[in-house]
Protein backbone atom coordinates (compact mmCIF):
# COMPACT_ATOMS: atom_id res chain seq x y z
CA UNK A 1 0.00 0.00 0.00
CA UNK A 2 1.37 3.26 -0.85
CA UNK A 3 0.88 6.39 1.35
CA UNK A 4 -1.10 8.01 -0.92
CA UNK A 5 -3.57 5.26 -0.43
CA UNK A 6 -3.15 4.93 2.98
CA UNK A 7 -4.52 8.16 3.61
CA UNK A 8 -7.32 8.83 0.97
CA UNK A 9 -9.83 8.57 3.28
CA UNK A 10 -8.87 10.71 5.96
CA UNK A 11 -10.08 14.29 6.25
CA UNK A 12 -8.58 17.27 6.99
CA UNK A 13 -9.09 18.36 10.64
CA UNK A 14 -9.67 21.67 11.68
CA UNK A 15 -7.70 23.38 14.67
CA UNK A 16 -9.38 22.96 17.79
CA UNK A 17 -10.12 26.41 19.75
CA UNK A 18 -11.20 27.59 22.56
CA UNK A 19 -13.46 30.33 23.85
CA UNK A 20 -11.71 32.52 26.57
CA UNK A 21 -12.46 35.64 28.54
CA UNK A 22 -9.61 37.83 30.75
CA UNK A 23 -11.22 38.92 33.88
CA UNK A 24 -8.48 42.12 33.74
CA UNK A 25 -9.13 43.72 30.65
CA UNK A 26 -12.69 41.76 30.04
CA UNK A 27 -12.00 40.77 26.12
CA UNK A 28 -13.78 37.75 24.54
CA UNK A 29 -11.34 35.66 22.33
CA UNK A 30 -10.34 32.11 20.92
CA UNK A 31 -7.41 30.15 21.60
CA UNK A 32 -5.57 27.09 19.92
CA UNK A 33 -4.67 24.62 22.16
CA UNK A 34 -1.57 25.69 21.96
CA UNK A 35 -1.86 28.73 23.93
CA UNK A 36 -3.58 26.90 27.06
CA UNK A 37 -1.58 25.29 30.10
CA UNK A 38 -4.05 22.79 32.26
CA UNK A 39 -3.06 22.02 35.57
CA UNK A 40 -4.10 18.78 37.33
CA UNK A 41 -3.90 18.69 41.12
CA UNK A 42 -4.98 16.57 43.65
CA UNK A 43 -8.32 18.67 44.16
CA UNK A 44 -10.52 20.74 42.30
CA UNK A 45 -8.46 23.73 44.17
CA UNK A 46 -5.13 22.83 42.71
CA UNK A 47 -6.80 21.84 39.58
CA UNK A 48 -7.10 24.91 36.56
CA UNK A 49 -5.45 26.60 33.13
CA UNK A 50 -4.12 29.20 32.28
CA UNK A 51 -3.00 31.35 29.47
CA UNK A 52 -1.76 34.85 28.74
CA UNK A 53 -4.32 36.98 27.01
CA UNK A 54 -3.80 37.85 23.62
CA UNK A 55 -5.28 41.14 24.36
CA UNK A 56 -3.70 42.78 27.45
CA UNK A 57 -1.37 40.39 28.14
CA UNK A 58 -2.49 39.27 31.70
CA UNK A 59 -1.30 35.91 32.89
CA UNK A 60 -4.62 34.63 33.38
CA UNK A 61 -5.79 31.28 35.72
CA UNK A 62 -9.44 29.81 36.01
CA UNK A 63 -10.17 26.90 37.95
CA UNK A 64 -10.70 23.73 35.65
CA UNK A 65 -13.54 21.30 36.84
CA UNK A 66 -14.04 17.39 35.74
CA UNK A 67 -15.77 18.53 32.04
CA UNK A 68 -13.28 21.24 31.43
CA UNK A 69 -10.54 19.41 32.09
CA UNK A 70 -12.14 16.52 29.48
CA UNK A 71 -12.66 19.51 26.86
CA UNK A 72 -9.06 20.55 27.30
CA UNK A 73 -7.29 17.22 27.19
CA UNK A 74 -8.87 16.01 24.71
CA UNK A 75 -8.57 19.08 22.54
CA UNK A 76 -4.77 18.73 23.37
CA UNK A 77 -3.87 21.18 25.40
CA UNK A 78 -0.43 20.96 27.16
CA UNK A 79 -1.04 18.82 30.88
CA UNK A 80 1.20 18.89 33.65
CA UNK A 81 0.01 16.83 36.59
CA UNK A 82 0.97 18.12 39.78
CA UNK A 83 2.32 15.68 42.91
CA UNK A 84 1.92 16.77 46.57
CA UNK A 85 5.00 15.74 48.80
CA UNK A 86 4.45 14.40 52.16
């Protein structure tokens, strides 16, 4: 099979984005994946993203619960999962 055949079926995908607001400056904008961090703690308070906006350029975080973490992982933003010590 050649590659050409291999992918003849496939579509192109669009970019996934996401809607964002900054609570600073209070602009309404989309984001690539790309441009999102997500956060994964050991509770919902140690659990958010976080971006800079594109705007005003405030380092902006928002808590992240269960479903936005889902949207965000899998529209594949960038996790890191945090680790308490003890």
């Amino acid at each position: 099979m050649t590659a050409a055949a291999a992918f003849a079926g496939m579509r192109r995908v669009s970019p996934v984005v996401f809607k964002a607001g900054c609570p600073d400056c209070r602009g309404s904008f989309e984001l690539a994946a790309s441009a999102l961090r997500l956060a994964i703690g050991a509770t919902s308070r140690t659990t958010f993203y976080s971006f800079t906006c594109p705007e005003c350029g405030s380092a902006v975080r928002k808590p992240a619960g269960e479903r936005v973490v889902e949207l965000l992982t899998g529209g594949g933003v960038r996790t890191l999962r945090l680790h308490s010590t003890v």
